[in-house]
C-alpha atoms as a PDB file:
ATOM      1  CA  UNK A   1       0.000   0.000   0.000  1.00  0.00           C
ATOM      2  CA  UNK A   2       1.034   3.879  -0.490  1.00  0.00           C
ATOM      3  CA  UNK A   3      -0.146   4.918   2.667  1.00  0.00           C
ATOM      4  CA  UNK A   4       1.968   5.304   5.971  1.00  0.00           C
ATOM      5  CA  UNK A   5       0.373   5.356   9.575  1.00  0.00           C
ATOM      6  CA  UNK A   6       2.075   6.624  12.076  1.00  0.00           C
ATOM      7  CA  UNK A   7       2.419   9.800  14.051  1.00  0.00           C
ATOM      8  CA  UNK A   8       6.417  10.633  13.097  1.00  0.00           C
ATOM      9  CA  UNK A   9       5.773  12.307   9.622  1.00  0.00           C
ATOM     10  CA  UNK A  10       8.303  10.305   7.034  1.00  0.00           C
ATOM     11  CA  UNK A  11      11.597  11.835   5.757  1.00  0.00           C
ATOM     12  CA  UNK A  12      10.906  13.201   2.077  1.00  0.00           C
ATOM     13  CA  UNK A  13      14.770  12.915   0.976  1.00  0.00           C
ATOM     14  CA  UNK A  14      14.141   8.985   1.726  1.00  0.00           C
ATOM     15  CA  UNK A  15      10.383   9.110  -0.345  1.00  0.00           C
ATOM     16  CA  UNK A  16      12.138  11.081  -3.344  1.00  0.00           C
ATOM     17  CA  UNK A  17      14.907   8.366  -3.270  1.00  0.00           C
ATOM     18  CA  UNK A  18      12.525   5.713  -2.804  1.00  0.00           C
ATOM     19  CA  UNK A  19      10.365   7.126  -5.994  1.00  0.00           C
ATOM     20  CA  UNK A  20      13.096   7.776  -8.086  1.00  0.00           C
ATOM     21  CA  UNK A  21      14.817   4.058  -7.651  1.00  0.00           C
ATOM     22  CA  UNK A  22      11.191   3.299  -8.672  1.00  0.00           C
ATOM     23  CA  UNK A  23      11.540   1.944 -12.460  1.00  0.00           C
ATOM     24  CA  UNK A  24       8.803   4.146 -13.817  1.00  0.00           C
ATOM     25  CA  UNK A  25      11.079   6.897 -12.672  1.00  0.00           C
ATOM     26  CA  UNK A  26      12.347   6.962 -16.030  1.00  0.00           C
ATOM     27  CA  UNK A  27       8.671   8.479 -16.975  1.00  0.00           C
ATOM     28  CA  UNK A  28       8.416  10.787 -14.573  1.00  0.00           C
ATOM     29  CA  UNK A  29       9.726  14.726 -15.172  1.00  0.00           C
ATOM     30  CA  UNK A  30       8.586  16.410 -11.871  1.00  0.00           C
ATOM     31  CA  UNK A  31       7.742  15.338  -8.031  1.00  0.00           C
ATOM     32  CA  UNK A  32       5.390  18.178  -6.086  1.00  0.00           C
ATOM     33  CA  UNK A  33       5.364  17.561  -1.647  1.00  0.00           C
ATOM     34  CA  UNK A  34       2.283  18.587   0.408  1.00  0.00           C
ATOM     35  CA  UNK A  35       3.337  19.417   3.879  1.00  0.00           C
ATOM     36  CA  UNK A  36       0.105  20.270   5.423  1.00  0.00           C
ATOM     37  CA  UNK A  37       0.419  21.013   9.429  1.00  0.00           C
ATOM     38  CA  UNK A  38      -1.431  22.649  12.403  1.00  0.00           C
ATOM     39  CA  UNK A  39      -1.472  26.285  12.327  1.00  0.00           C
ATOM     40  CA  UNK A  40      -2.467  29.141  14.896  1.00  0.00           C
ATOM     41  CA  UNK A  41      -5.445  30.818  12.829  1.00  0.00           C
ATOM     42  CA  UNK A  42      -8.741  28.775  12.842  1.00  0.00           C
ATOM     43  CA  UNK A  43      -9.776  27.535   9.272  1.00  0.00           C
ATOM     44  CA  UNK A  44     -13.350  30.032   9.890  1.00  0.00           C
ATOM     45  CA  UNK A  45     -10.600  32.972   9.795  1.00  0.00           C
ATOM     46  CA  UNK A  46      -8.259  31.867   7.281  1.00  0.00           C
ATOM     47  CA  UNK A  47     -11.106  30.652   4.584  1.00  0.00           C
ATOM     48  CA  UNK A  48     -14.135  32.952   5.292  1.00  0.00           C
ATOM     49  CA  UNK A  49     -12.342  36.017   7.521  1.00  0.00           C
ATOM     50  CA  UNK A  50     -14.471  34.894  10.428  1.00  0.00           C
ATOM     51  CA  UNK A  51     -12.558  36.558  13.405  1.00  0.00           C
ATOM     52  CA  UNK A  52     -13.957  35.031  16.571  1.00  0.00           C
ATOM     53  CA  UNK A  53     -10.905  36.277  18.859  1.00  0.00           C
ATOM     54  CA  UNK A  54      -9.440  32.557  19.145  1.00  0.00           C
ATOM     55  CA  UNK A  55      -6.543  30.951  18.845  1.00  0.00           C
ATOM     56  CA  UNK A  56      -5.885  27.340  17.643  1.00  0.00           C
ATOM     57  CA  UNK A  57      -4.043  25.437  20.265  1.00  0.00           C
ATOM     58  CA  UNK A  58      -4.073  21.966  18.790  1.00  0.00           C
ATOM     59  CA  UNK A  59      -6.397  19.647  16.705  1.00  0.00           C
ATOM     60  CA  UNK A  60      -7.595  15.843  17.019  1.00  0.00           C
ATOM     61  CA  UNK A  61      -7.240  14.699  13.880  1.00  0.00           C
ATOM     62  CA  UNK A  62      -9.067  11.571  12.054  1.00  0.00           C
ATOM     63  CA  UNK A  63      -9.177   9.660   8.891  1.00  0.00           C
ATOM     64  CA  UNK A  64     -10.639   6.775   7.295  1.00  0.00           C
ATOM     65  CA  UNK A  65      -8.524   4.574   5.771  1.00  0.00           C
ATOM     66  CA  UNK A  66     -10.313   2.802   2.860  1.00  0.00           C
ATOM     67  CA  UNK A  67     -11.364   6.512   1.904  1.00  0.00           C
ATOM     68  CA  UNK A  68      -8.039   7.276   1.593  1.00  0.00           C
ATOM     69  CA  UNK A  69      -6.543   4.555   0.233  1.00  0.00           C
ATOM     70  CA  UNK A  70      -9.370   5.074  -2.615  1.00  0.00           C
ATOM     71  CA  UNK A  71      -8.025   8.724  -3.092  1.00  0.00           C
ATOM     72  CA  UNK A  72      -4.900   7.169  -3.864  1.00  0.00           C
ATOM     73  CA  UNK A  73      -6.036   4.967  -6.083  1.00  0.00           C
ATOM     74  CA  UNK A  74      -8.308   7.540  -8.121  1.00  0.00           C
ATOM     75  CA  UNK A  75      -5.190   9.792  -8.006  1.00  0.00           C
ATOM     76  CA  UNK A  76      -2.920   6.999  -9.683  1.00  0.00           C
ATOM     77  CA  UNK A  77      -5.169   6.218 -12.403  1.00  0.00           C
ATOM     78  CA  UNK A  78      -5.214   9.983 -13.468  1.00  0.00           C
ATOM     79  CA  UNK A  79      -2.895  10.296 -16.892  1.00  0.00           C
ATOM     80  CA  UNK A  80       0.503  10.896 -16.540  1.00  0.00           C
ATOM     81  CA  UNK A  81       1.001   9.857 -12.664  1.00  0.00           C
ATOM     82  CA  UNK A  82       2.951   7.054 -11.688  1.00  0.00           C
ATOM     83  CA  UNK A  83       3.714   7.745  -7.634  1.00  0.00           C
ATOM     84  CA  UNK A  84       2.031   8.524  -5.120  1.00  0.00           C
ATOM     85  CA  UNK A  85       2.376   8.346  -1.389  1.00  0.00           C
ATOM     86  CA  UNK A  86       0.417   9.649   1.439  1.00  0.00           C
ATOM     87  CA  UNK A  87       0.827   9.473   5.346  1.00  0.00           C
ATOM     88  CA  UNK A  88      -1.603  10.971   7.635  1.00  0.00           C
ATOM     89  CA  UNK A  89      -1.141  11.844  11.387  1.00  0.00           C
ATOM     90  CA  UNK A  90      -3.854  10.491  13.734  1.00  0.00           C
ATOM     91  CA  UNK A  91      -4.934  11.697  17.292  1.00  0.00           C
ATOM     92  CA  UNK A  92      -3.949  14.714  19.017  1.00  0.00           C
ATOM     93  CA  UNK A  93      -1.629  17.438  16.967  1.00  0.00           C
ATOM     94  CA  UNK A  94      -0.271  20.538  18.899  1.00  0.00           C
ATOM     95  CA  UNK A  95       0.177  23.730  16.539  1.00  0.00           C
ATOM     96  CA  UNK A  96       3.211  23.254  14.008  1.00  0.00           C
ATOM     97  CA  UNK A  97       2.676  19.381  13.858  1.00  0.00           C
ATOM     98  CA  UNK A  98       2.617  17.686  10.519  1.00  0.00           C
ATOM     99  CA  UNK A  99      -1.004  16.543   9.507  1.00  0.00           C
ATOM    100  CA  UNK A 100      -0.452  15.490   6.054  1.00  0.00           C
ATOM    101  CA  UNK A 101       2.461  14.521   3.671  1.00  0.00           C
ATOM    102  CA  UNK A 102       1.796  13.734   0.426  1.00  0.00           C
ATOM    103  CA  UNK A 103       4.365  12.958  -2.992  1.00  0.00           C
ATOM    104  CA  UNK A 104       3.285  12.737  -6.532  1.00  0.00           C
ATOM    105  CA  UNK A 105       5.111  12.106  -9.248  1.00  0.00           C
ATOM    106  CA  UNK A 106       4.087  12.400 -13.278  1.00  0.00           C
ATOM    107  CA  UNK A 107       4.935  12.959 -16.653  1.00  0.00           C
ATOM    108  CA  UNK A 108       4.561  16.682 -17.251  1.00  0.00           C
ATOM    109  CA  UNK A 109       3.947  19.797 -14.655  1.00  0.00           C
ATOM    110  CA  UNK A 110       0.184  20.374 -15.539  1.00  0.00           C
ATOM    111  CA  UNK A 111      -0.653  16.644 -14.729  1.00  0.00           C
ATOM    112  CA  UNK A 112       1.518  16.976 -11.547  1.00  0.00           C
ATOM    113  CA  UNK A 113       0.068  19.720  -9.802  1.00  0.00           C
ATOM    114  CA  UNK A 114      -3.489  18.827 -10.633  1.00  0.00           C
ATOM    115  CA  UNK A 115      -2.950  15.372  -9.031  1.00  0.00           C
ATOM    116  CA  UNK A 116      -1.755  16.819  -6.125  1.00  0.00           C
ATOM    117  CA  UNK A 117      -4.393  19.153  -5.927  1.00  0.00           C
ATOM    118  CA  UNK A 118      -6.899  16.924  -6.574  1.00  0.00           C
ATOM    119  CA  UNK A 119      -5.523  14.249  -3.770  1.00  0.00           C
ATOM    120  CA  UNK A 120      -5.370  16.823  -0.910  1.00  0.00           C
ATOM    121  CA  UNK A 121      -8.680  18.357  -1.959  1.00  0.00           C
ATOM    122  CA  UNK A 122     -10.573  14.648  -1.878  1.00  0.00           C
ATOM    123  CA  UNK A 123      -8.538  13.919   1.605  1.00  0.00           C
ATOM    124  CA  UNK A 124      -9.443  16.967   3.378  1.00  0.00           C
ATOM    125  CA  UNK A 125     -12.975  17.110   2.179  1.00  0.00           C
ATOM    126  CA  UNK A 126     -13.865  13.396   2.182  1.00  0.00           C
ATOM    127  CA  UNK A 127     -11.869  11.315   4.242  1.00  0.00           C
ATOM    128  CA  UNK A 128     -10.675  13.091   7.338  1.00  0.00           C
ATOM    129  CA  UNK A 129     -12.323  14.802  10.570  1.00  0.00           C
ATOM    130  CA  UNK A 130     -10.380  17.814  12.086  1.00  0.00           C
ATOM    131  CA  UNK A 131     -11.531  19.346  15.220  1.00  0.00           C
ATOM    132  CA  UNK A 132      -9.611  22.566  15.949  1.00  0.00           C
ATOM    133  CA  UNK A 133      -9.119  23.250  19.562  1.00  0.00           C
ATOM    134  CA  UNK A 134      -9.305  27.141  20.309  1.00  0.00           C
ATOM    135  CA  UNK A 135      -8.373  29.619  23.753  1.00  0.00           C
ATOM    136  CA  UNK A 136      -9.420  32.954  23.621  1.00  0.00           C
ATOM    137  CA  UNK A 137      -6.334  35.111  22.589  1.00  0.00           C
ATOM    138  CA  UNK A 138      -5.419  37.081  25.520  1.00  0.00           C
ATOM    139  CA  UNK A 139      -4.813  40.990  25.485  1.00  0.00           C
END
């Protein structure tokens, strides 16, 4: 399977070696890396401008697995992409933890960042539950 589970986000050096010893390396022209992790600003703020006065101070953090590993496999059969690997925290995250890693690589640019667009889109909207936990910011 392409999907990791553990809470110690992988080292990308040893993914992008791993891909590239891969032997449909030799079709692939670009790699993209999602590093998604926990950050200070609620989503409400960041997405909508919804200022409630809160902080983010951590997030539990949730996924289902045969979702994901069919994001993966809807990702791979797009044209063009020949890797792709995903690991996923799980549990409780503290601000500036890794959630999500993701690697992708394809023929051509284009093909490249739409797959990795269209993987982190499907995960975050489909296949995982985030619940931010907020504090009042203090003045």
């Amino acid at each position: 399977m392409t999907m990791q589970k553990k809470n110690t986000p992988p080292s990308i050096d040893a993914w992008l070696k791993e891909a590239k010893s891969d032997p449909q390396a030799r079709q692939e022209g670009m790699y993209l890396v999602h590093n998604g992790t926990v950050r200070q600003t609620p989503k409400a703020q960041v997405r909508q401008g919804l200022d409630d006065g809160s902080q983010i101070t951590g997030m539990t953090f949730s996924y289902d697995e045969e979702k994901v590993a069919a994001a993966i496999a809807a990702t791979k059969a797009r044209e063009g992409i020949f890797h792709v690997r995903v690991w996923l925290a799980d549990g409780e995250l503290a601000v500036g933890d890794d959630i999500m890693v993701v690697l992708i690589g394809g023929d051509i640019r284009p093909r490249v960042i739409d797959a990795l667009q269209f993987l982190v889109e499907t995960i975050k909207t489909t296949c995982v539950t985030e619940i931010e936990k907020k504090a009042a910011i203090s003045s």
